[in-house]
N, C-alpha and C. Protein backbone atom coordinates (compact mmCIF):
# COMPACT_ATOMS: atom_id res chain seq x y z
N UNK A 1 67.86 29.35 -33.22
CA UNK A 1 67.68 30.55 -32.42
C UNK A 1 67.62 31.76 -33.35
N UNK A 2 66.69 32.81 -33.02
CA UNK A 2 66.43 34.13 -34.10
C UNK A 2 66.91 35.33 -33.08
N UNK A 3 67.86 36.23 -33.62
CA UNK A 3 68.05 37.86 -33.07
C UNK A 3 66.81 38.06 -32.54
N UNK A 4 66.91 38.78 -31.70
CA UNK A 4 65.62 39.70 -30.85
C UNK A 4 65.38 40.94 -31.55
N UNK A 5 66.67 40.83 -32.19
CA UNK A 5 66.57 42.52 -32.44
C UNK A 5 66.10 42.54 -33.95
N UNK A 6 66.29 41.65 -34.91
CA UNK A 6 66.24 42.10 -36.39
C UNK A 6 65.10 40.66 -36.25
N UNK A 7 65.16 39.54 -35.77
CA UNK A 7 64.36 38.35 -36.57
C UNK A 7 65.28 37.54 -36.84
N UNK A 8 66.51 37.70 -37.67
CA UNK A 8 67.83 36.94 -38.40
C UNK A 8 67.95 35.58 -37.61
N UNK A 9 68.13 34.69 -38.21
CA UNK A 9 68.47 33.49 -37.62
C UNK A 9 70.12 33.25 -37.02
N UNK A 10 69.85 32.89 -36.00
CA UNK A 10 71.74 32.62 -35.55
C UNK A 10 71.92 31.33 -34.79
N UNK A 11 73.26 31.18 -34.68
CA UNK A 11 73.77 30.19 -34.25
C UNK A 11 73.15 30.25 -32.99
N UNK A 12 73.06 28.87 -32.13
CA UNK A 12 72.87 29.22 -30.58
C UNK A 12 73.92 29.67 -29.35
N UNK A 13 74.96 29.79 -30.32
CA UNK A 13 76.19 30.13 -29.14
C UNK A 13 76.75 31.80 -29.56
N UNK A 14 75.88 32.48 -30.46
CA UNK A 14 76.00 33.62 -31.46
C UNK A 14 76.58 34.37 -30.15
N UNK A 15 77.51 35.39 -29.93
CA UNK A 15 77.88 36.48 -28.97
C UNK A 15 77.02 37.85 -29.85
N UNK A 16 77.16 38.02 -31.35
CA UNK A 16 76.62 38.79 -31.92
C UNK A 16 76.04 38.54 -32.72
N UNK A 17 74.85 39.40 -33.45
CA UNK A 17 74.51 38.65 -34.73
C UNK A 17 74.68 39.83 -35.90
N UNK A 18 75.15 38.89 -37.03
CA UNK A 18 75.74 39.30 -38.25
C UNK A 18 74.82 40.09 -38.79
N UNK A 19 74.06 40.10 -38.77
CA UNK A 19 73.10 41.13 -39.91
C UNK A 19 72.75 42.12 -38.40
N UNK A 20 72.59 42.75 -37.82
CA UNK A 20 72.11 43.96 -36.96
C UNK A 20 73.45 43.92 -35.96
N UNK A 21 74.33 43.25 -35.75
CA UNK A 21 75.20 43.48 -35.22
C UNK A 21 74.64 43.97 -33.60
N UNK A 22 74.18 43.32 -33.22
CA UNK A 22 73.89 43.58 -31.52
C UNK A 22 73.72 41.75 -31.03
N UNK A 23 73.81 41.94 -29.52
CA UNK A 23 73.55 40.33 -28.86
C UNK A 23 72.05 40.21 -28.98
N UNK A 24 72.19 38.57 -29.95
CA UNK A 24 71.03 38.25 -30.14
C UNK A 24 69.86 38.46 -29.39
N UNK A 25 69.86 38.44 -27.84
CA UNK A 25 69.34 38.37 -26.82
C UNK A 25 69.00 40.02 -26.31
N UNK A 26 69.60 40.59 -26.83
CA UNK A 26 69.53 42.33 -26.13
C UNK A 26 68.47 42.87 -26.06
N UNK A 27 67.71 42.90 -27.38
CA UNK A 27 66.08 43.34 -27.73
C UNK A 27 65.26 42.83 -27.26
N UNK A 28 63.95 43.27 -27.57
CA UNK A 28 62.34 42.61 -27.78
C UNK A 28 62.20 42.33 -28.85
N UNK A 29 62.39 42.29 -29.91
CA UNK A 29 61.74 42.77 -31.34
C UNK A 29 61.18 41.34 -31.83
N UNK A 30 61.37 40.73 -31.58
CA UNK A 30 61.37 38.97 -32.29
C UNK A 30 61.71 37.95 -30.90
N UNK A 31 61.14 36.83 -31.19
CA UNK A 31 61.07 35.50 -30.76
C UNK A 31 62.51 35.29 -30.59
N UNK A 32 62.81 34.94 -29.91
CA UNK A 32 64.42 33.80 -29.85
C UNK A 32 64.19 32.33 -30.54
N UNK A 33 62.84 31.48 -30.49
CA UNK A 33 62.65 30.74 -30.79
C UNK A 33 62.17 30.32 -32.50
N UNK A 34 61.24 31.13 -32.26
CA UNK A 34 60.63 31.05 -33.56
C UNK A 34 61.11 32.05 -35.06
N UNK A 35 61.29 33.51 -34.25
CA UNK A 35 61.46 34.59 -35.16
C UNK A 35 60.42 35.14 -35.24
N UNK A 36 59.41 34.92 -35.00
CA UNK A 36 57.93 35.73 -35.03
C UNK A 36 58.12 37.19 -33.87
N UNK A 37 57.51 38.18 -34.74
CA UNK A 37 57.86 39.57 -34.61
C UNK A 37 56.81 39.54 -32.89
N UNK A 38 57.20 40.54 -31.72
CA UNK A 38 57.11 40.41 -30.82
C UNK A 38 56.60 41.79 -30.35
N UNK A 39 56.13 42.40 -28.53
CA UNK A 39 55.73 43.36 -28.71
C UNK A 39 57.19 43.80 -27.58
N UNK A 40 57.81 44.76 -27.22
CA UNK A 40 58.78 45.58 -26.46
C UNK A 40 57.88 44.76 -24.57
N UNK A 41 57.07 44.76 -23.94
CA UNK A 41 56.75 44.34 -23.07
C UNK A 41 56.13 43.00 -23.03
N UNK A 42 56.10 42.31 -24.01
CA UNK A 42 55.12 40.47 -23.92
C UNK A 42 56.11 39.49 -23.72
N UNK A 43 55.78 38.84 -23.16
CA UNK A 43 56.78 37.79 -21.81
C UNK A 43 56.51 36.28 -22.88
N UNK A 44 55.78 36.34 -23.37
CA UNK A 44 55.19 34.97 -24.03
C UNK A 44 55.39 34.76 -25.55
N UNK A 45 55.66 34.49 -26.38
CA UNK A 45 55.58 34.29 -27.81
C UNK A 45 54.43 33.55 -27.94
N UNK A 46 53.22 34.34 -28.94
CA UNK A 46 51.87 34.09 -28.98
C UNK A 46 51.80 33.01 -30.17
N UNK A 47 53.07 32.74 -31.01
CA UNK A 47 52.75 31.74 -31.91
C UNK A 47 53.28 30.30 -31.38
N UNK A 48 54.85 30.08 -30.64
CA UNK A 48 55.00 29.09 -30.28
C UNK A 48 55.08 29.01 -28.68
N UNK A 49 54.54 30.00 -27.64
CA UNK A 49 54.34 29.61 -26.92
C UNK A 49 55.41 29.62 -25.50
N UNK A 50 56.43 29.81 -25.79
CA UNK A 50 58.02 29.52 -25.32
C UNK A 50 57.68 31.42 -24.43
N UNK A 51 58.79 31.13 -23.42
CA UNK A 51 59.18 32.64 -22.80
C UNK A 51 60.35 33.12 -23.47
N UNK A 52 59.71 34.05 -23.42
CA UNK A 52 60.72 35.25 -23.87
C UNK A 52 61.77 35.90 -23.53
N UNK A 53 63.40 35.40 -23.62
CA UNK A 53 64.38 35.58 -22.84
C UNK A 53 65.00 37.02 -23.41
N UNK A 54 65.29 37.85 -22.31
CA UNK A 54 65.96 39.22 -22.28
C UNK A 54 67.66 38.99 -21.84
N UNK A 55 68.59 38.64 -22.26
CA UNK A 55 69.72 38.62 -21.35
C UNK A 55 70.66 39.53 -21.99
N UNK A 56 70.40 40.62 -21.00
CA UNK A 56 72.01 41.56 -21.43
C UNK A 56 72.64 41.85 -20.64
N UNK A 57 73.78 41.60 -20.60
CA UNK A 57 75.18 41.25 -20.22
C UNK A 57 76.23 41.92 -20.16
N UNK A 58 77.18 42.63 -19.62
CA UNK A 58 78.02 43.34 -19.81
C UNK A 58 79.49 42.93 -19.20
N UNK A 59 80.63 43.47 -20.42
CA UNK A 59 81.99 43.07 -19.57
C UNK A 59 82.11 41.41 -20.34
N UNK A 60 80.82 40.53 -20.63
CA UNK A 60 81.47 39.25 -20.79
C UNK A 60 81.13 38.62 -18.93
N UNK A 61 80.60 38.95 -18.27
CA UNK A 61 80.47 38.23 -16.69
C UNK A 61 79.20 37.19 -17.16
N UNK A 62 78.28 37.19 -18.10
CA UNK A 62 77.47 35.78 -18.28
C UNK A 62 75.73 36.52 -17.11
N UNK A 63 76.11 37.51 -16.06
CA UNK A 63 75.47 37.70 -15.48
C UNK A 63 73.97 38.88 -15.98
N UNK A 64 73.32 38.77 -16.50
CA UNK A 64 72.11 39.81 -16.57
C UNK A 64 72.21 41.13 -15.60
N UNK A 65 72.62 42.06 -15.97
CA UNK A 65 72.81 43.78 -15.45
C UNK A 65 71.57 44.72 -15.71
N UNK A 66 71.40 45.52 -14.94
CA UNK A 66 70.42 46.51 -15.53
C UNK A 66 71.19 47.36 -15.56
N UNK A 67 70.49 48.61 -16.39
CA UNK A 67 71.50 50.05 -16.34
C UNK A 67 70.03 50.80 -15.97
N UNK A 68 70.81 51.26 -14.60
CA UNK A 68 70.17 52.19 -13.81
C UNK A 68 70.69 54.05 -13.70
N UNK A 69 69.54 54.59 -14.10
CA UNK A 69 70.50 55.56 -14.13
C UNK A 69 70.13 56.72 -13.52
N UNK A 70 69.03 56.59 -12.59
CA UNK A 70 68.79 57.15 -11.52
C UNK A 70 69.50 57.85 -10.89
N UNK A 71 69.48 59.18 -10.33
CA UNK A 71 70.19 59.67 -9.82
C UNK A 71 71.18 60.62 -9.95
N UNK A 72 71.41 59.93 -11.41
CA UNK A 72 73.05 60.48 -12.39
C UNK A 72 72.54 61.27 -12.41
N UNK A 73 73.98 62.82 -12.64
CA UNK A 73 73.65 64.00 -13.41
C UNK A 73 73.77 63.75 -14.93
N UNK A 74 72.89 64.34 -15.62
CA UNK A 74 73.29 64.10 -17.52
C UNK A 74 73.86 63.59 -18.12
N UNK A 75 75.65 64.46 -17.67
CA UNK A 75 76.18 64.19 -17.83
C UNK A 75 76.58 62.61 -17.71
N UNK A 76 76.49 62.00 -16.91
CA UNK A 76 77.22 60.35 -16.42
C UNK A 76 75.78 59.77 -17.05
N UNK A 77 74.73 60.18 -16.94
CA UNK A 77 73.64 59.22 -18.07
C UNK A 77 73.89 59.23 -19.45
N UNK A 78 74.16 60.18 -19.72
CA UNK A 78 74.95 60.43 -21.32
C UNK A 78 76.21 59.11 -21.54
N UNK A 79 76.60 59.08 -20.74
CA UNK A 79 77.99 58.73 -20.48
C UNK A 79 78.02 57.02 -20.43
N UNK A 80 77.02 57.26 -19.56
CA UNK A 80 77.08 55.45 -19.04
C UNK A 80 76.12 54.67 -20.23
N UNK A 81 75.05 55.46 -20.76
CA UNK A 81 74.14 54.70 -22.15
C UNK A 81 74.98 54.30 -23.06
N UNK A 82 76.03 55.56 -23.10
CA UNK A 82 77.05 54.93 -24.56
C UNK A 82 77.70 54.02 -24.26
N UNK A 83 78.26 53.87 -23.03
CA UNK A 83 79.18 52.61 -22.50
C UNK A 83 78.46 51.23 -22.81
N UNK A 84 76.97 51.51 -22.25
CA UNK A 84 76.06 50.32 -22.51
C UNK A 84 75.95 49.50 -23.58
N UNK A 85 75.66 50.90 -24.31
CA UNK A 85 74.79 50.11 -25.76
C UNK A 85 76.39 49.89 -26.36
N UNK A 86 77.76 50.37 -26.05
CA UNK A 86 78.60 49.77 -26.87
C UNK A 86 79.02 48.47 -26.38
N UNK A 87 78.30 47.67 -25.63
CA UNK A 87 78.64 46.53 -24.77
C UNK A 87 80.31 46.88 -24.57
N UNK A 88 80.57 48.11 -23.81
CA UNK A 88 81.58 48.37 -23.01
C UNK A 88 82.76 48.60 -23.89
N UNK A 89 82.80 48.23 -24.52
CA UNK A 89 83.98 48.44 -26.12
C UNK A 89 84.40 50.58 -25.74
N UNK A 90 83.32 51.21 -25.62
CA UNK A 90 83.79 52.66 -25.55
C UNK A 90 83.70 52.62 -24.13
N UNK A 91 84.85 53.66 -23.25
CA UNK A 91 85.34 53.47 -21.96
C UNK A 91 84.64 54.70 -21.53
N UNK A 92 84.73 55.70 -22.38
CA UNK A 92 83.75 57.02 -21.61
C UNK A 92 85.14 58.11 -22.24
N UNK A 93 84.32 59.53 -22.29
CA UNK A 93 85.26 60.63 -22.87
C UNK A 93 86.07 61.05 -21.67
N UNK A 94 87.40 62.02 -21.90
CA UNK A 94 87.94 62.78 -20.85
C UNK A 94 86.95 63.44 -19.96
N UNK A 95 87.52 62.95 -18.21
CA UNK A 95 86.36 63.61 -17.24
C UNK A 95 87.24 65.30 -16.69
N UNK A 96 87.16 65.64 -17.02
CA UNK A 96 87.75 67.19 -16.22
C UNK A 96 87.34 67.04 -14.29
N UNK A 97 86.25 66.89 -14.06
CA UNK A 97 86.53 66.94 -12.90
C UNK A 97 87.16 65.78 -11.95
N UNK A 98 87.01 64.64 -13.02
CA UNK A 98 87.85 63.83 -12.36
C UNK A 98 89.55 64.22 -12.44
N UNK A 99 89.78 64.71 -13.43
CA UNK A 99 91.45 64.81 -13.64
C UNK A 99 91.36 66.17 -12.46
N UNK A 100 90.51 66.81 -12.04
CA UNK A 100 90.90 68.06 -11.37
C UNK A 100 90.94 68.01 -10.21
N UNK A 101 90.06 67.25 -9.56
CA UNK A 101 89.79 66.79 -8.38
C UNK A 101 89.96 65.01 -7.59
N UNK A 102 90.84 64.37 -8.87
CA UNK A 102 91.68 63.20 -8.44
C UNK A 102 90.53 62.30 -7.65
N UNK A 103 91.54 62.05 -6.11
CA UNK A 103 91.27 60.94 -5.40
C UNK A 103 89.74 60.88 -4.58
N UNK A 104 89.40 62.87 -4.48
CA UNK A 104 88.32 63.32 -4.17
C UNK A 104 87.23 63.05 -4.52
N UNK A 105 87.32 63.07 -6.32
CA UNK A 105 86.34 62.64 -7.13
C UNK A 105 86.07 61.54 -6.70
N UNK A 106 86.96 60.72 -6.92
CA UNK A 106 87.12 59.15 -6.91
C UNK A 106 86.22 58.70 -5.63
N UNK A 107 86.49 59.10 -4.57
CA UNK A 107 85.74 58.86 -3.36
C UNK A 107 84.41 59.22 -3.33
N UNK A 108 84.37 60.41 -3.76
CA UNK A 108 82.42 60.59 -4.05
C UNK A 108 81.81 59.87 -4.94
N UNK A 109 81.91 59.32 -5.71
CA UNK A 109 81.49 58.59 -6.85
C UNK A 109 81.74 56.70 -6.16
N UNK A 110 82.43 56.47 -5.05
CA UNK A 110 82.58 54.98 -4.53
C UNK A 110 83.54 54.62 -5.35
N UNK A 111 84.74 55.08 -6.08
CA UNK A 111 85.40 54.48 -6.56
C UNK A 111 86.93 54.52 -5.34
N UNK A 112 86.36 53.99 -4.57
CA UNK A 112 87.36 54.06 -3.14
C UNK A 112 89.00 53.31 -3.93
N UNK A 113 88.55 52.28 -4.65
CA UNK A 113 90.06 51.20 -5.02
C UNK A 113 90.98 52.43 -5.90
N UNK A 114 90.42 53.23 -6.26
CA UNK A 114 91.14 54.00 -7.55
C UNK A 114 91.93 55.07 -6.82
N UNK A 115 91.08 55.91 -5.69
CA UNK A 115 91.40 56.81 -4.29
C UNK A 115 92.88 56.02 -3.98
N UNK A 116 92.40 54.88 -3.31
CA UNK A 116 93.53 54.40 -2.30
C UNK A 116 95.03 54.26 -3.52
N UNK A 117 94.89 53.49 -4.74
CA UNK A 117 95.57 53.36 -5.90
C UNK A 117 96.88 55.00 -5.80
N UNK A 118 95.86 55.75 -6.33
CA UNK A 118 96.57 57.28 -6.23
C UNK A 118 97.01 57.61 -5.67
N UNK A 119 96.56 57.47 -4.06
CA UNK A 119 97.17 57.91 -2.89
C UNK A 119 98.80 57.07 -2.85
N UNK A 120 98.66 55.88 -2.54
CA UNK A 120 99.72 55.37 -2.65
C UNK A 120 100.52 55.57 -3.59
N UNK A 121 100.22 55.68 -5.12
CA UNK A 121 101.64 56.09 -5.56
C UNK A 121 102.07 57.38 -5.28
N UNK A 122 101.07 58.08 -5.18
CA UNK A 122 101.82 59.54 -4.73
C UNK A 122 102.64 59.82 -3.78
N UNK A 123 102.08 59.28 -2.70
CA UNK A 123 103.32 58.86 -1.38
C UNK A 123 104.79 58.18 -2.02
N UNK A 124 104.75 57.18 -2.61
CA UNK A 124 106.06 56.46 -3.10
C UNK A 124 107.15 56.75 -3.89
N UNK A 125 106.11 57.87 -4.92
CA UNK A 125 106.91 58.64 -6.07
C UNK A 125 107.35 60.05 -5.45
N UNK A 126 106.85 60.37 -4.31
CA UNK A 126 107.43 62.23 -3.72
C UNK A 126 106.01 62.96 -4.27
N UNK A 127 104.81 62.91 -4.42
CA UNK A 127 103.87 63.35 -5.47
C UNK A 127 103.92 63.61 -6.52
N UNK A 128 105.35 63.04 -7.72
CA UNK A 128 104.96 63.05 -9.47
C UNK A 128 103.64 61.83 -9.56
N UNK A 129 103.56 60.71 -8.59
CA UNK A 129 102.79 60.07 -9.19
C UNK A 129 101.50 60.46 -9.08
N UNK A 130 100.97 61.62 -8.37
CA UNK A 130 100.10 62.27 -8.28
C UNK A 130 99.60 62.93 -9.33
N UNK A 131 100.30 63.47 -9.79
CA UNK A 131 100.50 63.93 -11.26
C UNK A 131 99.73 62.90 -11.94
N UNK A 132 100.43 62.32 -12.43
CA UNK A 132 100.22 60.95 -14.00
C UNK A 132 99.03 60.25 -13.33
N UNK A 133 98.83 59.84 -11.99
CA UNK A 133 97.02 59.28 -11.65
C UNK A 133 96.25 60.44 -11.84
N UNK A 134 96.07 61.24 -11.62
CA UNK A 134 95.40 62.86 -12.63
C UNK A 134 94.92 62.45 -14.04
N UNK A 135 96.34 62.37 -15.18
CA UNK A 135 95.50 61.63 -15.87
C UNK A 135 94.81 60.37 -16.14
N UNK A 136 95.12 59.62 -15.13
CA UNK A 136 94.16 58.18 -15.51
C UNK A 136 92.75 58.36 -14.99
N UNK A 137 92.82 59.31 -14.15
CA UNK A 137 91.20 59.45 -13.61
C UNK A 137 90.50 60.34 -14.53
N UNK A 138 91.30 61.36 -15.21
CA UNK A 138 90.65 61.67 -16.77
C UNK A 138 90.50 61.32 -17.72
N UNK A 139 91.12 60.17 -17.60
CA UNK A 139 90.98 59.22 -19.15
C UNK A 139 90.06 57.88 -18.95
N UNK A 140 90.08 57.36 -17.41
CA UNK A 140 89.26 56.63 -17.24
C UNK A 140 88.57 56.97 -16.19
N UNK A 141 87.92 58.38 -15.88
CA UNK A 141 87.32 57.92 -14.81
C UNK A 141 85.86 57.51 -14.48
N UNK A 142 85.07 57.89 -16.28
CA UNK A 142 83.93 57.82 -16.29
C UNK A 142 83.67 56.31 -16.24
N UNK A 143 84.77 55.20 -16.82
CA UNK A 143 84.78 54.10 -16.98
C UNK A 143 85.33 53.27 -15.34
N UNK A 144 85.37 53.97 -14.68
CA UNK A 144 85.37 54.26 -13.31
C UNK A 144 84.35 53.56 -12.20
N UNK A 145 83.34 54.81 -12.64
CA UNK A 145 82.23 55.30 -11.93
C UNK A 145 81.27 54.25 -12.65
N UNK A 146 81.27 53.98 -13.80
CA UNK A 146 80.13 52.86 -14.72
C UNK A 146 80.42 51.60 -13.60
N UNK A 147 81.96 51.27 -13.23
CA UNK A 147 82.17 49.63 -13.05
C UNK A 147 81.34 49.87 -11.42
N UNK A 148 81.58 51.07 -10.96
CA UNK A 148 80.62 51.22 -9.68
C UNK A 148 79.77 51.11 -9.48
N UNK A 149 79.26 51.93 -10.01
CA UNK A 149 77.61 52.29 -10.29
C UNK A 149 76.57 50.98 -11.13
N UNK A 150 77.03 50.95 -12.24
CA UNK A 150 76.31 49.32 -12.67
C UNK A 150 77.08 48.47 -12.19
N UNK A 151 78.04 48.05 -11.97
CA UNK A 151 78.50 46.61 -11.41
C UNK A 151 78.85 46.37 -10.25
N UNK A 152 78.43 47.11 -9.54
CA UNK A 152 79.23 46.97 -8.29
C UNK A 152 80.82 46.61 -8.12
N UNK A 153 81.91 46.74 -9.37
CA UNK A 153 82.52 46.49 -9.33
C UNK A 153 83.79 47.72 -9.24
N UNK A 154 84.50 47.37 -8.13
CA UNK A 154 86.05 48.66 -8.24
C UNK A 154 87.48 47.67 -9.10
N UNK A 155 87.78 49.29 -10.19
CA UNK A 155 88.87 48.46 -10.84
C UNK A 155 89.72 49.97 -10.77
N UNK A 156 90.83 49.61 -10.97
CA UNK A 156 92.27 50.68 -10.85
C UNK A 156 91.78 51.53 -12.20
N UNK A 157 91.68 51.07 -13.51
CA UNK A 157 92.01 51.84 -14.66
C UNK A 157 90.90 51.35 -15.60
């Protein structure tokens, strides 16, 4: 099996490959099969013939994701590319309006599990825990809105 991205030859079970350091599979640039250099849109490898597999993956789910980013303001496209291309390793910078506007944010953006999360401890703690979920929605909330928005997925933190 050859990187997509550099040509480099790799193992077939490679998660990354050693010389360009990205998933073998992420690019166009090269054959998976052969290594023969490729074009960004050709479905076919013109020397051996084989299709041309795209699989990028995020989180480790095995599942093929797109990153859609339609819609976003700048800001969260800025935000969510870096998350991408770091295959999720970077979580996203401090959100101010999430730390300012809490459970509110949280709800406009569909991150309903993180809303309900806050709410409840705040009720339990007298509202300090209102407080300290403040900062988790600023420290994670862009990493938040990504598990929403591309994965359809709600997580607490």
């Amino acid at each position: 099996m050859f990187c997509r991205n550099c040509g480099k030859e790799v193992r077939e079970n490679a998660e990354i490959c050693v010389k360009c350091g990205v998933r073998p599979l992420a690019e166009r640039g090269f054959c998976q099969e052969c290594g023969v250099e490729t074009k960004p849109n050709q479905e076919l490898c013109i020397k051996c013939g084989c299709r041309l597999r795209t699989d990028v993956t995020a989180g480790g789910s095995g599942a093929p994701l797109k990153l859609n980013l339609a819609g976003l303001s700048p800001y969260y496209q800025k935000e969510f590319k870096k998350i991408w291309e770091s295959q999720e390793s970077y979580k996203g910078k401090w959100n101010w309006a999430a730390f300012l506007f809490g459970s509110i944010w949280a709800m406009t953006k569909g991150a309903w599990l993180g809303a309900i999360v806050g709410l409840v401890i705040g009720v339990l703690t007298a509202g300090i825990g209102f407080m300290i979920w403040w900062f988790v929605y600023g420290f994670r909330g862009n990493w938040m809105f990504y598990n929403v928005h591309v994965k359809s997925k709600q997580i607490v933190s």
